[in-house]
C-alpha atoms as a PDB file:
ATOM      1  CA  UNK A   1       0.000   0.000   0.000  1.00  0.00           C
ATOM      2  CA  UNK A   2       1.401   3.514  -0.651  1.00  0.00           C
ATOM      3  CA  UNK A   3       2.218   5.789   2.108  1.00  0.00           C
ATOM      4  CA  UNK A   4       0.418   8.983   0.174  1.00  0.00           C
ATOM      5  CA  UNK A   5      -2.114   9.422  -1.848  1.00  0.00           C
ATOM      6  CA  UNK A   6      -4.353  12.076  -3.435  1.00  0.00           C
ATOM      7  CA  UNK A   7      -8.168  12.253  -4.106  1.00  0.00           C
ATOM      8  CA  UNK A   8      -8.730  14.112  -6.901  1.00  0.00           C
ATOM      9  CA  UNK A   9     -12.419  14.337  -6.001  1.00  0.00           C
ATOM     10  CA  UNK A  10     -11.425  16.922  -3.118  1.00  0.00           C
ATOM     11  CA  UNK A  11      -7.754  17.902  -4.029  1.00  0.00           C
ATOM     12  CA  UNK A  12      -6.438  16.646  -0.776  1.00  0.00           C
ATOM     13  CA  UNK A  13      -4.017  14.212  -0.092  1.00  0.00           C
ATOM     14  CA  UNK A  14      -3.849  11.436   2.958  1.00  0.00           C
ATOM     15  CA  UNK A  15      -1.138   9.862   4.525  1.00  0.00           C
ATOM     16  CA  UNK A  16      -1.529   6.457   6.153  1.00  0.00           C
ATOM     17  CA  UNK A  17      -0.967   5.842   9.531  1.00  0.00           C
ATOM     18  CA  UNK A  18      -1.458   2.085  10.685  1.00  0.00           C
ATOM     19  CA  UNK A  19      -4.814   0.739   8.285  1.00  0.00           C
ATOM     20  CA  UNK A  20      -5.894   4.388   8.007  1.00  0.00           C
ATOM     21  CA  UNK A  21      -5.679   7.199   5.865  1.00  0.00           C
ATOM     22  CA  UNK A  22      -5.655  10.228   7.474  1.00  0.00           C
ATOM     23  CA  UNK A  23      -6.025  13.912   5.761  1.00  0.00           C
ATOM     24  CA  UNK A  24      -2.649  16.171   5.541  1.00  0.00           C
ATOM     25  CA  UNK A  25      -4.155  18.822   6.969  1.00  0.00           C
ATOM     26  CA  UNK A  26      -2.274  21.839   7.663  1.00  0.00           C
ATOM     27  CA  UNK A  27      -3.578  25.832   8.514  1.00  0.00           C
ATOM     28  CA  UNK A  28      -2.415  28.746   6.967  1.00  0.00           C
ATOM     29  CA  UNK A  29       0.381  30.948   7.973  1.00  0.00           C
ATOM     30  CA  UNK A  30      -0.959  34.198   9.006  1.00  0.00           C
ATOM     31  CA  UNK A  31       1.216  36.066  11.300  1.00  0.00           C
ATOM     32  CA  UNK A  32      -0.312  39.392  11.574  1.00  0.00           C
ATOM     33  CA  UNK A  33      -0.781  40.594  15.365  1.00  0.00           C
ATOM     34  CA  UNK A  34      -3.989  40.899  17.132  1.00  0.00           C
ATOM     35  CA  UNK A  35      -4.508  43.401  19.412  1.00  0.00           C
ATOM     36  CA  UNK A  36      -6.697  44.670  21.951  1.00  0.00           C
ATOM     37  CA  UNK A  37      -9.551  44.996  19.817  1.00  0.00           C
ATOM     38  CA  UNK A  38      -9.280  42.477  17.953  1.00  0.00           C
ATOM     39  CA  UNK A  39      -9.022  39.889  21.246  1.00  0.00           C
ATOM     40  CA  UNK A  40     -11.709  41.854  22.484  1.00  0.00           C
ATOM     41  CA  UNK A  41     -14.157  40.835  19.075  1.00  0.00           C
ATOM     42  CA  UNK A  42     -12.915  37.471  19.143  1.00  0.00           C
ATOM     43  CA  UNK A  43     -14.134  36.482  22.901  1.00  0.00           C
ATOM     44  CA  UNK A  44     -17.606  38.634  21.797  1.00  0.00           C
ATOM     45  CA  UNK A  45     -18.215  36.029  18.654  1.00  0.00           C
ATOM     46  CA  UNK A  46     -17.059  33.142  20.662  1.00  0.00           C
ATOM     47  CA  UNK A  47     -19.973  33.456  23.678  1.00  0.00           C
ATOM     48  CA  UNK A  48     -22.112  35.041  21.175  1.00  0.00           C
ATOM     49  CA  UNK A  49     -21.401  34.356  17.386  1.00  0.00           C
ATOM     50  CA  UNK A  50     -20.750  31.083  17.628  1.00  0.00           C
ATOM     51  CA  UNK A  51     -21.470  29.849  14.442  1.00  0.00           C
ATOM     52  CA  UNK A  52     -20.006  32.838  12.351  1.00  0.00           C
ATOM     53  CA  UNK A  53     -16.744  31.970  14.742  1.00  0.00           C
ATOM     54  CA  UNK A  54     -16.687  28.465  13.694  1.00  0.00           C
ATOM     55  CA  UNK A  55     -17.073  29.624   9.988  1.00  0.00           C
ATOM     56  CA  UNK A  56     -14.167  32.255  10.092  1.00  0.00           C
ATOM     57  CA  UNK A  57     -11.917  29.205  12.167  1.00  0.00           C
ATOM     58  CA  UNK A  58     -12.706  26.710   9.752  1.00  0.00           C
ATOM     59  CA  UNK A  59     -11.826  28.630   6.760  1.00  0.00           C
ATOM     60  CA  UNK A  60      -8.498  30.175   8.076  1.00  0.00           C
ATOM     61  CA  UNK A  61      -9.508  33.354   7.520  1.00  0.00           C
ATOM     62  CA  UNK A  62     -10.160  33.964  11.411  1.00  0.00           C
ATOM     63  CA  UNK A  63      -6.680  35.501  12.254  1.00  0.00           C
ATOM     64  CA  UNK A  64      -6.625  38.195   9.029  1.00  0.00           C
ATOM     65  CA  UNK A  65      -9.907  38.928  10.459  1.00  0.00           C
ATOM     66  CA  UNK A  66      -9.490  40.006  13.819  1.00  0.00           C
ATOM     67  CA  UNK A  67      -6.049  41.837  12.384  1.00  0.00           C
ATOM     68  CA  UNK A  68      -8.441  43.749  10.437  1.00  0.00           C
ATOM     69  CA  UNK A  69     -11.352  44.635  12.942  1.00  0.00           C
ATOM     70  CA  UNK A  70      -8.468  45.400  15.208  1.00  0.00           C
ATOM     71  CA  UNK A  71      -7.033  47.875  12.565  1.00  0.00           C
ATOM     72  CA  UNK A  72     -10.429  49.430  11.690  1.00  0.00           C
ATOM     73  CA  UNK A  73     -11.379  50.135  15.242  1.00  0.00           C
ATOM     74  CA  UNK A  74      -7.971  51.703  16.304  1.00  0.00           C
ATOM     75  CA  UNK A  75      -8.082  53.776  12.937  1.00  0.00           C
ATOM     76  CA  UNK A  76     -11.994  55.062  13.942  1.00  0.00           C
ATOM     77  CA  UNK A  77     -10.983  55.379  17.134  1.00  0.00           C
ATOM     78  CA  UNK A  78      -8.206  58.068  16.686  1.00  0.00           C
ATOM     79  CA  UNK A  79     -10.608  59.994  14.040  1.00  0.00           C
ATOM     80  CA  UNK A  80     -13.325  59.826  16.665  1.00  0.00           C
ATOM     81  CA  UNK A  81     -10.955  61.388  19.582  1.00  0.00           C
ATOM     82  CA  UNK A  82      -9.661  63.805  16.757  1.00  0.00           C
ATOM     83  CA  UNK A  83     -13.184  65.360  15.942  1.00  0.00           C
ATOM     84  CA  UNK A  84     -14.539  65.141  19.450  1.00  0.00           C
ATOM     85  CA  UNK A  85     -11.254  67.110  20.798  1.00  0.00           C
ATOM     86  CA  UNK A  86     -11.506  70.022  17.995  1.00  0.00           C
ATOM     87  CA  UNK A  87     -15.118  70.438  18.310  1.00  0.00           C
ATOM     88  CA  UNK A  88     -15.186  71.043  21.997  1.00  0.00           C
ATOM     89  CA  UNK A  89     -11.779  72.885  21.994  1.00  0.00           C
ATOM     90  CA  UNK A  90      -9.742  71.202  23.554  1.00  0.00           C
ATOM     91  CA  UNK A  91      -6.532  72.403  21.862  1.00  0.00           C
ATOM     92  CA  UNK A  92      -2.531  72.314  22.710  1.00  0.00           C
ATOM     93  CA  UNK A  93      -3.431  75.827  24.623  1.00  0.00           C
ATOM     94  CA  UNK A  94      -5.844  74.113  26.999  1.00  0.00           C
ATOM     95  CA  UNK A  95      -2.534  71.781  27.905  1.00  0.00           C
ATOM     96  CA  UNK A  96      -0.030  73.879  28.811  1.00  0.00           C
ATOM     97  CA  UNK A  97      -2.603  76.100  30.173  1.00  0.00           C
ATOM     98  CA  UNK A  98      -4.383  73.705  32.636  1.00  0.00           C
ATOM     99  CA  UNK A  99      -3.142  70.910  32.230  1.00  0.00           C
ATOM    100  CA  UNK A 100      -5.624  68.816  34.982  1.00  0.00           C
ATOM    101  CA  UNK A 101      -8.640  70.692  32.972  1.00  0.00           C
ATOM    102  CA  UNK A 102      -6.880  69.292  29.921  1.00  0.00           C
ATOM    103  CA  UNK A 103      -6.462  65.353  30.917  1.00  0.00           C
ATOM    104  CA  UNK A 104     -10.115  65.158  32.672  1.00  0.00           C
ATOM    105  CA  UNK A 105     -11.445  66.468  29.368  1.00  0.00           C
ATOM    106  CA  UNK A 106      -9.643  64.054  27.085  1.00  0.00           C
ATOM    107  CA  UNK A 107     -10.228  60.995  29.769  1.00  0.00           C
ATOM    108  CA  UNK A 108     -13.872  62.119  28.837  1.00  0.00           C
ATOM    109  CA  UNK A 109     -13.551  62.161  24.830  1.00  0.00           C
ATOM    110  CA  UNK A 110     -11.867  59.068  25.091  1.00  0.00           C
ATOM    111  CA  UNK A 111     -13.732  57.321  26.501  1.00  0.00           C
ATOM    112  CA  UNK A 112     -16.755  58.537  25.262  1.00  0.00           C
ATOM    113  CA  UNK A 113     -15.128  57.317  21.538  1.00  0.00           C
ATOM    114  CA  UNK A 114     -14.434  53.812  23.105  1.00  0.00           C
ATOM    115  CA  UNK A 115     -17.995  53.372  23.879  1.00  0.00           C
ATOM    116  CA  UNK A 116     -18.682  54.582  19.869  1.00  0.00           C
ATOM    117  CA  UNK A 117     -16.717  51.993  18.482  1.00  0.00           C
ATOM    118  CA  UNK A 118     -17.339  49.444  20.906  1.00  0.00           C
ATOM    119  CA  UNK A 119     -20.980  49.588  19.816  1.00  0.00           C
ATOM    120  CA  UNK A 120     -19.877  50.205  16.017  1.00  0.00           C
ATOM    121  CA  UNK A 121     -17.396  47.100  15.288  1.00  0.00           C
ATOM    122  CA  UNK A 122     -16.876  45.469  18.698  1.00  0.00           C
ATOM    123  CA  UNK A 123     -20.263  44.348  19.847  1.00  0.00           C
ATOM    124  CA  UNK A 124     -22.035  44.001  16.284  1.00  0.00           C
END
């Protein structure tokens, strides 16, 4: 009996292993980091999403797309914190003027914005 062989019927091929074949499966190599967000989206589709999760895991496309949620919500994130801080003034000025007045205020914004995109791409 040969050690490998291929089905053509489903492009894979099988190794044997004792009186079995077994399929040479293997996952792809997708290296990109995941960060907060995106660990935070993945344990919200796990209790939640479950099937969508097993879809994305299955498919090895599950990695790439946390990277990607991860990279959306930090880029949203700094334009939400960017247009919240010029509309209500808080400016360089406000810094070096009071510079308590200035952190409480962008504690606020921030994490008013968190909450945005929490709702937006996290939780949805």
């Amino acid at each position: 009996m040969e050690k490998c062989i291929y089905d053509e019927s489903n492009g894979l091929w099988y190794e044997r292993q004792g009186d079995y074949y077994i399929p040479c499966l293997s996952l792809p190599e997708d290296d990109q980091p995941i960060g907060l967000w995106g660990q935070r989206h993945l344990r919200y589709i796990k209790e939640h999403r479950e099937g969508f999760y097993t879809g994305f895991l299955l498919s090895g496309k599950l990695n790439s797309y946390l990277a990607d949620i991860d990279r959306q919500t930090q880029e949203q994130l700094d334009t939400i914190i960017c247009q919240m801080a010029q509309a209500q003034g808080v400016i360089e000025a406000l810094k070096s003027a009071n510079p308590m007045e200035w952190v409480g205020k962008m504690n606020n914004i921030r994490d008013r914005a968190m909450e945005v995109v929490n709702n937006d791409l996290i939780y949805a």
